[in-house]
C-alpha atoms as a PDB file:
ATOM      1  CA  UNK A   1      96.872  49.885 105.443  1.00  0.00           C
ATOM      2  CA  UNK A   2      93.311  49.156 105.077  1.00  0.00           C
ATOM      3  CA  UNK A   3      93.477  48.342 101.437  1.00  0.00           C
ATOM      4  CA  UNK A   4      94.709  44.820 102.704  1.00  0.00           C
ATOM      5  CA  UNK A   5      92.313  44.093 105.471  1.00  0.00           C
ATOM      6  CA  UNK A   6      89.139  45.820 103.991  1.00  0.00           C
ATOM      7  CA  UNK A   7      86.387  44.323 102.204  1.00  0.00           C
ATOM      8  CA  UNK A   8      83.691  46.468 100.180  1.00  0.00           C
ATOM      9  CA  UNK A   9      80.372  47.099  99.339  1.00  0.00           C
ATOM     10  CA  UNK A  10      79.464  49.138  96.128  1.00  0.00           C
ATOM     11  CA  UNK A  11      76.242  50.026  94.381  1.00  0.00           C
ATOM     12  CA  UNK A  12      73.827  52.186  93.100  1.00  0.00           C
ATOM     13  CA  UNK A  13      71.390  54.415  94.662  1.00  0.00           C
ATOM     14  CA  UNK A  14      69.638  55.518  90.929  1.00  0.00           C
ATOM     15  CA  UNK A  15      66.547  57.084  92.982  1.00  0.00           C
ATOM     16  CA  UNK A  16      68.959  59.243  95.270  1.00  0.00           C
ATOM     17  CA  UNK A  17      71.335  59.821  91.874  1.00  0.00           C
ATOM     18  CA  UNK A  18      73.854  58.474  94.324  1.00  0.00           C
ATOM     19  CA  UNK A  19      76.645  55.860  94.692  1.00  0.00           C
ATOM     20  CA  UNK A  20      76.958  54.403  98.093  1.00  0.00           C
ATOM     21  CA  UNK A  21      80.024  52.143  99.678  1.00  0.00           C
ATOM     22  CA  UNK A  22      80.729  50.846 102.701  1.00  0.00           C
ATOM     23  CA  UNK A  23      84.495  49.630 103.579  1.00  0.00           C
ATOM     24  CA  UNK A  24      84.721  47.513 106.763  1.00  0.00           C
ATOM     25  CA  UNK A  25      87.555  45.659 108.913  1.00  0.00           C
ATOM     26  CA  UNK A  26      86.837  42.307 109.117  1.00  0.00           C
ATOM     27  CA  UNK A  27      89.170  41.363 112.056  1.00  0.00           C
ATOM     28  CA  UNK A  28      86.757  43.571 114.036  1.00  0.00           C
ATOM     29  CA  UNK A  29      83.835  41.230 115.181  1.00  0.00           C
ATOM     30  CA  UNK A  30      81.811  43.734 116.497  1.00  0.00           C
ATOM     31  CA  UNK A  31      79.714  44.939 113.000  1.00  0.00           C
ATOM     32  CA  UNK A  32      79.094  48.632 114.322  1.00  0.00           C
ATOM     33  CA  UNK A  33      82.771  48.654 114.904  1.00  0.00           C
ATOM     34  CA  UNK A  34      84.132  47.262 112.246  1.00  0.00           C
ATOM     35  CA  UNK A  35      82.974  50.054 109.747  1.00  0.00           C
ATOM     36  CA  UNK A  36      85.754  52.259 108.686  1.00  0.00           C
ATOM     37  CA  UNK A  37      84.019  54.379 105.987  1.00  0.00           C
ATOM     38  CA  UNK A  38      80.638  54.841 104.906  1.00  0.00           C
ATOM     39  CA  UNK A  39      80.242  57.238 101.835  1.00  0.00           C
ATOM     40  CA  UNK A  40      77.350  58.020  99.714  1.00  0.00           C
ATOM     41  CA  UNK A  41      74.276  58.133 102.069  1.00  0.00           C
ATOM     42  CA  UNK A  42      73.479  61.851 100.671  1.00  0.00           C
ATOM     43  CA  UNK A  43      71.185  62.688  97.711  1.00  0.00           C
ATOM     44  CA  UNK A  44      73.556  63.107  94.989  1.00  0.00           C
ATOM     45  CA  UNK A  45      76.974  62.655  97.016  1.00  0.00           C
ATOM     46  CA  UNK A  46      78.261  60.296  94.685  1.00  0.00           C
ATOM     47  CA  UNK A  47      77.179  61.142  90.877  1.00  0.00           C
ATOM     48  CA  UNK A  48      79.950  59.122  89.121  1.00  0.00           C
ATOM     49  CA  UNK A  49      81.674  55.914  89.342  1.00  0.00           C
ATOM     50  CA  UNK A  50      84.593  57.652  88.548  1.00  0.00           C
ATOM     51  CA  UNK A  51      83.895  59.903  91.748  1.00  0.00           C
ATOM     52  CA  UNK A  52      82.970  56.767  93.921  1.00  0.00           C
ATOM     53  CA  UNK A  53      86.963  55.294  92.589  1.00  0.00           C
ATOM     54  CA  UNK A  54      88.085  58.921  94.394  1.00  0.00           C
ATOM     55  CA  UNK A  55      86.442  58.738  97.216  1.00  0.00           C
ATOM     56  CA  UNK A  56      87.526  55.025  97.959  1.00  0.00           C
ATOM     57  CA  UNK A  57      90.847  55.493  97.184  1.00  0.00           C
ATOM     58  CA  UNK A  58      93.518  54.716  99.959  1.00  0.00           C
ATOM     59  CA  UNK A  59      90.452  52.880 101.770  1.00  0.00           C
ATOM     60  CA  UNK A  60      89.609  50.128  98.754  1.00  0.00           C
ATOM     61  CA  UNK A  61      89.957  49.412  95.413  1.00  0.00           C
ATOM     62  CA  UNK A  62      87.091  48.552  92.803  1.00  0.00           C
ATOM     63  CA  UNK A  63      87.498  45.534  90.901  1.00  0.00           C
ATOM     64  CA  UNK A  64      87.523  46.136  87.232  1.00  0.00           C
ATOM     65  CA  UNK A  65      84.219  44.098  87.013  1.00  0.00           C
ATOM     66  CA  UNK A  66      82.671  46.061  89.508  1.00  0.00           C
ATOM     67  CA  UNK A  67      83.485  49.320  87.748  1.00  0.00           C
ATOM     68  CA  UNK A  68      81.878  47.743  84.725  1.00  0.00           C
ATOM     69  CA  UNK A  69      78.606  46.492  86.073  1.00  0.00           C
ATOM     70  CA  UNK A  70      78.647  49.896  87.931  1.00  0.00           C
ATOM     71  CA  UNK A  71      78.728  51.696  85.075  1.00  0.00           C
ATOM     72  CA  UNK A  72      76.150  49.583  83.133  1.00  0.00           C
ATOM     73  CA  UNK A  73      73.985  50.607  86.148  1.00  0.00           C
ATOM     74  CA  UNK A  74      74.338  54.059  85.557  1.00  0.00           C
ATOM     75  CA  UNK A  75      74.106  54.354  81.804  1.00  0.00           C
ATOM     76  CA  UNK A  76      70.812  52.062  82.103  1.00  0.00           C
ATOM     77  CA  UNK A  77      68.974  54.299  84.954  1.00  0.00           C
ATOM     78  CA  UNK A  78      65.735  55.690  83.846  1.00  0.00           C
ATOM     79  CA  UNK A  79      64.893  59.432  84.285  1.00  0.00           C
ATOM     80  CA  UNK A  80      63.084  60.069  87.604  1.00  0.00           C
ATOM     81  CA  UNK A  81      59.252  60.255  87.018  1.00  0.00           C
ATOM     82  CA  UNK A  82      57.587  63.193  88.110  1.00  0.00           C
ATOM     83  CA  UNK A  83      56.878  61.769  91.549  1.00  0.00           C
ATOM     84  CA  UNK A  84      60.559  61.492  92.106  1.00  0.00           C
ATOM     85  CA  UNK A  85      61.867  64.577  90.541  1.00  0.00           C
ATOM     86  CA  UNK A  86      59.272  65.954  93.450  1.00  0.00           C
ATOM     87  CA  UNK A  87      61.005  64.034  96.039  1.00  0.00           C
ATOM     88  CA  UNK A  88      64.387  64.776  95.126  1.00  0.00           C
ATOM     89  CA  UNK A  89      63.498  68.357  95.140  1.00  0.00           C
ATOM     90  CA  UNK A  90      62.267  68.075  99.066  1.00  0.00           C
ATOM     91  CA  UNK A  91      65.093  65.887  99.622  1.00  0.00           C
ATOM     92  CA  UNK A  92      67.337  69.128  98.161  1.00  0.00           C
ATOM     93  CA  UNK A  93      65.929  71.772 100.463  1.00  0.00           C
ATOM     94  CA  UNK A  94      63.179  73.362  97.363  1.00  0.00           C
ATOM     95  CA  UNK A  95      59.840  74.173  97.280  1.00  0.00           C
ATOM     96  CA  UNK A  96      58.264  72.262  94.719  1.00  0.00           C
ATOM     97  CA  UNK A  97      55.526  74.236  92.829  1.00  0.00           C
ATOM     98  CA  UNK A  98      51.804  72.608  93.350  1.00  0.00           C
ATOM     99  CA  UNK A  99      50.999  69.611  94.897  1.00  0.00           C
ATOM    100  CA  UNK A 100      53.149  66.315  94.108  1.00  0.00           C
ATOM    101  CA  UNK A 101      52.034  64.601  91.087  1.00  0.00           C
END
């Protein structure tokens, strides 16, 4: 099961509103191989570290510090400024009204 094998990357995309994580094999030494799951990499895929813990499970498991320090990530973010409530609204498919700020 990969849960023994796999290591993990976890973080915080606040821009994106996103988590992102990456679970690899490390017995594979090729690196393009050795990636087994790769979650996160659209604009708001991942809202909640409690929805990152889903989407991991059976692949990895967070480490209860993690999860913390995740969490104080989140509940520290800063509202998007104008410029990126703009972007995010390309990035979603919208129009935005006017010009960008």
């Amino acid at each position: 099961m990969w849960k023994r094998i796999a290591r993990h990357r976890a973080t915080t995309l606040p821009n994106l509103a996103t988590f992102f994580a990456e679970v690899f094999d490390p017995s594979i030494e090729d690196e393009d191989d050795a990636y087994v799951l790769w979650i996160g990499t659209a604009l708001q895929a991942i809202p909640t570290v409690a929805a990152l813990q889903a989407q991991l499970a059976g692949w990895a498991t967070l480490p209860a510090a993690l999860v913390a320090q995740l969490t104080r990530e989140q509940q520290a973010a800063t509202p998007p400024t104008p410029l990126q409530r703009w972007a995010l609204q390309l990035l979603n498919g919208a129009s935005p009204a006017g010009k960008h700020p």
